[in-house]
N, C-alpha and C. Protein backbone atom coordinates (compact mmCIF):
# COMPACT_ATOMS: atom_id res chain seq x y z
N UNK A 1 0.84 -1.17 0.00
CA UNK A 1 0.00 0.00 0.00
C UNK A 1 0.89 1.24 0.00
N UNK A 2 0.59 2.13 -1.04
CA UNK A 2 1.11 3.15 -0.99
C UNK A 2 0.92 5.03 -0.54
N UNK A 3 1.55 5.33 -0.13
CA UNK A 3 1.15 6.75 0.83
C UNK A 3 -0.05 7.15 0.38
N UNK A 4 -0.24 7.16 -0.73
CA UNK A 4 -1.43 7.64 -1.80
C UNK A 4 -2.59 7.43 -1.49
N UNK A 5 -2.36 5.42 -1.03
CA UNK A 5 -3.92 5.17 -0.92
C UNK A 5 -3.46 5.34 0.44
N UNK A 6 -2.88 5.23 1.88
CA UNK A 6 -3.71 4.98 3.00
C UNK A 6 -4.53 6.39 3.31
N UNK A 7 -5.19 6.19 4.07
CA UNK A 7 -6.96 7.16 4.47
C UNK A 7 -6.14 8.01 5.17
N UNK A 8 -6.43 9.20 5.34
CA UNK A 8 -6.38 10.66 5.51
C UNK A 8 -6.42 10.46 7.79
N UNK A 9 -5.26 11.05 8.12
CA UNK A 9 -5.60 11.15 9.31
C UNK A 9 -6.58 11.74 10.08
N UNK A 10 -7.10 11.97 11.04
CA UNK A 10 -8.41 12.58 11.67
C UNK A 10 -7.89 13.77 12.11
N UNK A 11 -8.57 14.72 12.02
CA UNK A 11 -8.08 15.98 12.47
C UNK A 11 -7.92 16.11 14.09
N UNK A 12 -7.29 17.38 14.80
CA UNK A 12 -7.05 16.54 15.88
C UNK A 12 -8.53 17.20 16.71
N UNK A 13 -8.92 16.85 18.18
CA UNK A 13 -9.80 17.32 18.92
C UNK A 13 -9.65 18.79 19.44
N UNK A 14 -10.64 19.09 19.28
CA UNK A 14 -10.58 20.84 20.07
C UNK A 14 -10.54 21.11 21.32
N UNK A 15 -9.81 21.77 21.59
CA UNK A 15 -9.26 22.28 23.31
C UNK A 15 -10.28 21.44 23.79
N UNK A 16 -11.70 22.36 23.83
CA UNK A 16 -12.52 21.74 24.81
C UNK A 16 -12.78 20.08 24.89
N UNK A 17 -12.43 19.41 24.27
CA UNK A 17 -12.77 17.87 24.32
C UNK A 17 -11.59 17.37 24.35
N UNK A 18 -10.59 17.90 24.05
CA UNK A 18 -9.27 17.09 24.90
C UNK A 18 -8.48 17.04 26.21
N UNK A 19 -9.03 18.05 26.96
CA UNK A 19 -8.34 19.07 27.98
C UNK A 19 -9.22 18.29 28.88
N UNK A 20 -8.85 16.80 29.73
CA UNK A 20 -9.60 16.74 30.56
C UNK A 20 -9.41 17.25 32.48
N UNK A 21 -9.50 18.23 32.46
CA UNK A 21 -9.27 19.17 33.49
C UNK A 21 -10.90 18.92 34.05
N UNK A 22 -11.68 19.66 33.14
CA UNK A 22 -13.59 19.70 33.94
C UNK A 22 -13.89 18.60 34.17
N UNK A 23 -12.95 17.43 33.40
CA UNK A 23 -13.88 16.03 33.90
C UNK A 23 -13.33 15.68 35.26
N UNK A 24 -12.14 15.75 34.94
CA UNK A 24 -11.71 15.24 36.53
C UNK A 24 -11.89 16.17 38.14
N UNK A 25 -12.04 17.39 37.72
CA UNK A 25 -12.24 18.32 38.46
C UNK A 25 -14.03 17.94 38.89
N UNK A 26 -14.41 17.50 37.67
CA UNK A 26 -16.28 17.77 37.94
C UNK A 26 -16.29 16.32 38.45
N UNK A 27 -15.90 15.17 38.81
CA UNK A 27 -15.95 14.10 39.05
C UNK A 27 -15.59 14.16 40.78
N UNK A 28 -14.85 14.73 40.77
CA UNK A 28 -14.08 14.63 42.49
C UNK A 28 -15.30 15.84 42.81
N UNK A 29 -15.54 16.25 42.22
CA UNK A 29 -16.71 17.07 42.93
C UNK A 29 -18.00 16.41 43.21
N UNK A 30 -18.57 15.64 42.40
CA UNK A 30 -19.60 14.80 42.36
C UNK A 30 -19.40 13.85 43.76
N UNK A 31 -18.01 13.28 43.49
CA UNK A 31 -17.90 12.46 44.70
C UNK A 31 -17.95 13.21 45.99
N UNK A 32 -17.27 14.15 46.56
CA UNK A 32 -17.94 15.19 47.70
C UNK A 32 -19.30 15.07 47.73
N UNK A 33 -20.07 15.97 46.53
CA UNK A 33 -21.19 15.79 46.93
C UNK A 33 -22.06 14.32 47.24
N UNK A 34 -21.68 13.34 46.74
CA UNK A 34 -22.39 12.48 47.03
C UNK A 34 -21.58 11.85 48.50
N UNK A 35 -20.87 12.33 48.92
CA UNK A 35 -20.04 12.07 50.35
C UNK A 35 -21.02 13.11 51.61
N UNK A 36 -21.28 14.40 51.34
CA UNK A 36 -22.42 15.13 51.63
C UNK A 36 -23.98 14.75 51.56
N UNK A 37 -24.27 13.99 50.75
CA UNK A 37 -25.84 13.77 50.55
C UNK A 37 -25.74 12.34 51.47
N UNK A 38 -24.24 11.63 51.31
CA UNK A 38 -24.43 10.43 52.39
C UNK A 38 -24.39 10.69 54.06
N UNK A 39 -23.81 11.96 54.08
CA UNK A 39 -23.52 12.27 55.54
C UNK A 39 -24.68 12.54 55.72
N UNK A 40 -25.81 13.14 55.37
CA UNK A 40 -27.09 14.10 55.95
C UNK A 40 -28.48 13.24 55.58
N UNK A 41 -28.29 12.50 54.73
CA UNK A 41 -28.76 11.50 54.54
C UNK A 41 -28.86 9.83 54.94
N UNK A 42 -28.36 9.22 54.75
CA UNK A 42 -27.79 7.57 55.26
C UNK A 42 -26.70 7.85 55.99
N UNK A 43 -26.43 8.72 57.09
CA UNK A 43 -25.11 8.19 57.96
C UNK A 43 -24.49 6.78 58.53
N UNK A 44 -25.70 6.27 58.76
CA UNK A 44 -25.28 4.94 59.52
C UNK A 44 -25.03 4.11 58.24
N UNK A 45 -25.18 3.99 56.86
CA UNK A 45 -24.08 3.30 55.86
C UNK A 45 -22.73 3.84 55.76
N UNK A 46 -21.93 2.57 56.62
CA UNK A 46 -20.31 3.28 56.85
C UNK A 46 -19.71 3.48 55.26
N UNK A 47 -20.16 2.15 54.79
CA UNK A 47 -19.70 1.50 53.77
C UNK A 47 -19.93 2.60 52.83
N UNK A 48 -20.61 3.07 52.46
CA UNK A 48 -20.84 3.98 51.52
C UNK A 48 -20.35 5.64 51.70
N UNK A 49 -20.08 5.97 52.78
CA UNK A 49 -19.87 6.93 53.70
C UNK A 49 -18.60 6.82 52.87
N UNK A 50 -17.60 5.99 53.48
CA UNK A 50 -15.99 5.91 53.33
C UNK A 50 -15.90 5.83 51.76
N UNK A 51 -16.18 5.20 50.87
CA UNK A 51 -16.61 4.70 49.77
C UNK A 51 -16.57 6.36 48.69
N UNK A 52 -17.44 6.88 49.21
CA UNK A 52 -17.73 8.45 48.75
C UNK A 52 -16.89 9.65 48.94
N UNK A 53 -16.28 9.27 50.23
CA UNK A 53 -15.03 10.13 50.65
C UNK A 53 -13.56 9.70 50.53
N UNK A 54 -13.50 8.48 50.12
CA UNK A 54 -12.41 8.04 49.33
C UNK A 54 -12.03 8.29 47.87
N UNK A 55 -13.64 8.35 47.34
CA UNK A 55 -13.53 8.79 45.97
C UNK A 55 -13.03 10.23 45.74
N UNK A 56 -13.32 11.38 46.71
CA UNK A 56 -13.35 12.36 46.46
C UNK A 56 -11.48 12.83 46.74
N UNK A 57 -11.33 12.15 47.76
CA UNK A 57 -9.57 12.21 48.04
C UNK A 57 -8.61 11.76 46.34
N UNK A 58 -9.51 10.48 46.61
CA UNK A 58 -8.19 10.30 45.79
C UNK A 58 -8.64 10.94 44.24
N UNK A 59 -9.69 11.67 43.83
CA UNK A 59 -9.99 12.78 42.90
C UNK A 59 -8.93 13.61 43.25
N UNK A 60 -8.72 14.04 43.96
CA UNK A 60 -7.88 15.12 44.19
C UNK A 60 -6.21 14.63 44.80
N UNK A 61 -6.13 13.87 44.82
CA UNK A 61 -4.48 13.27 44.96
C UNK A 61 -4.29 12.95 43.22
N UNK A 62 -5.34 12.33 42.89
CA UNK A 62 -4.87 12.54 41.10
C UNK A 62 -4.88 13.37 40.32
N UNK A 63 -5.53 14.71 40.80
CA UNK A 63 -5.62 15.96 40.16
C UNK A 63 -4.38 16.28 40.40
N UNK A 64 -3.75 16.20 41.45
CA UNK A 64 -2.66 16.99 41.77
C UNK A 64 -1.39 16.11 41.17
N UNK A 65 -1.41 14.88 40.83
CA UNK A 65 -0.20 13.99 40.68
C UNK A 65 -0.17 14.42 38.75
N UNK A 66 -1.61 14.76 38.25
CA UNK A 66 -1.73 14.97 36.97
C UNK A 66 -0.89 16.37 36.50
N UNK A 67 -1.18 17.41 37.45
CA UNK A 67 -0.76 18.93 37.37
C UNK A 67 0.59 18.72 37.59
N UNK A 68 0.97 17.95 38.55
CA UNK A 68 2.44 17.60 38.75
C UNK A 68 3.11 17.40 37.70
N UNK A 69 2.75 16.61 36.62
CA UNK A 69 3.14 15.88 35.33
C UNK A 69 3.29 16.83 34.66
N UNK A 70 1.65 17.40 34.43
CA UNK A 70 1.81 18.34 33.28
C UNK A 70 2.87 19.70 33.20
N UNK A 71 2.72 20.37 34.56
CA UNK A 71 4.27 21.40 34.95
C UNK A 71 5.88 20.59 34.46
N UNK A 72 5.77 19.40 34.66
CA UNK A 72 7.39 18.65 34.07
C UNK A 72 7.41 18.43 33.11
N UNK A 73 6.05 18.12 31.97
CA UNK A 73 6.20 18.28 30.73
C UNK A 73 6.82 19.68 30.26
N UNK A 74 5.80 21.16 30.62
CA UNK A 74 6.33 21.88 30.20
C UNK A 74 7.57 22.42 30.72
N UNK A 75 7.96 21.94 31.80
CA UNK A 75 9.19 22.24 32.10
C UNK A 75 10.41 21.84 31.28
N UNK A 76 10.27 20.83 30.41
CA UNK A 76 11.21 19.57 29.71
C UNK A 76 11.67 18.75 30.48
N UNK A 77 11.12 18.28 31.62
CA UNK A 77 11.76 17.37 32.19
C UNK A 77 12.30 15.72 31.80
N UNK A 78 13.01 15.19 31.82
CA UNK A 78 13.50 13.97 30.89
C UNK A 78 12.07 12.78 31.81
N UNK A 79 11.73 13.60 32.85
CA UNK A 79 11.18 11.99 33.46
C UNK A 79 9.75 12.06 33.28
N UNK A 80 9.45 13.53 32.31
CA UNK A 80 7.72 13.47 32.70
C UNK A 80 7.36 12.82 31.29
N UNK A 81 6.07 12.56 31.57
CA UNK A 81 4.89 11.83 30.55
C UNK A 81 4.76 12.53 28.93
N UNK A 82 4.72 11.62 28.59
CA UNK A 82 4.42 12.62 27.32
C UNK A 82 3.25 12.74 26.47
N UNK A 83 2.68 14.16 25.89
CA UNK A 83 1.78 14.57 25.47
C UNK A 83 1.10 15.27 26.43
N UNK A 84 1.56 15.86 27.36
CA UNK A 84 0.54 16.82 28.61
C UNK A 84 1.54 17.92 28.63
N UNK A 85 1.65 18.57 27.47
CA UNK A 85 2.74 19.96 27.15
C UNK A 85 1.09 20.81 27.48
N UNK A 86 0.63 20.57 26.04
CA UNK A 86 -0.56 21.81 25.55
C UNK A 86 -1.84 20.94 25.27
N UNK A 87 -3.11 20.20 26.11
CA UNK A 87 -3.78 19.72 25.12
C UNK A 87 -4.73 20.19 24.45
């Protein structure tokens, strides 16, 4: 097969649908709130209690381990990830 025929690459995605910042940001938020609607609501489910407020931590230990990355990309760092320069 030659350059000619293979199919045309896809153009790439626009800021807003590649940049997942609102998802992960709007996700660890969801989990709070549903860590809130379990506190005032079902307290005595531990299970779900911890469950909801675990989600919301570690939302935000991965937000921060992500931002971490992305600052060493643009920094040039030899050890960070690649493709989290500009998305």
């Amino acid at each position: 097969m030659s350059e000619r025929d293979s199919p045309p690459s896809p153009p790439p995605l626009p800021h807003a649908l590649a940049d997942p910042v609102p998802v992960v940001l709007g996700g660890t938020a969801l989990w709070f709130l549903g860590f809130l609607l379990v506190l005032l609501f079902d307290r005595g489910n531990a299970v779900l209690l911890w469950t909801t407020l675990s989600g919301g931590v570690l939302g935000i230990i991965g937000y921060g381990i992500f931002r971490w990355q992305r600052r060493a990309a643009r920094r040039g760092s030899r050890t960070a990830q690649v493709g989290l320069e500009d998305v």
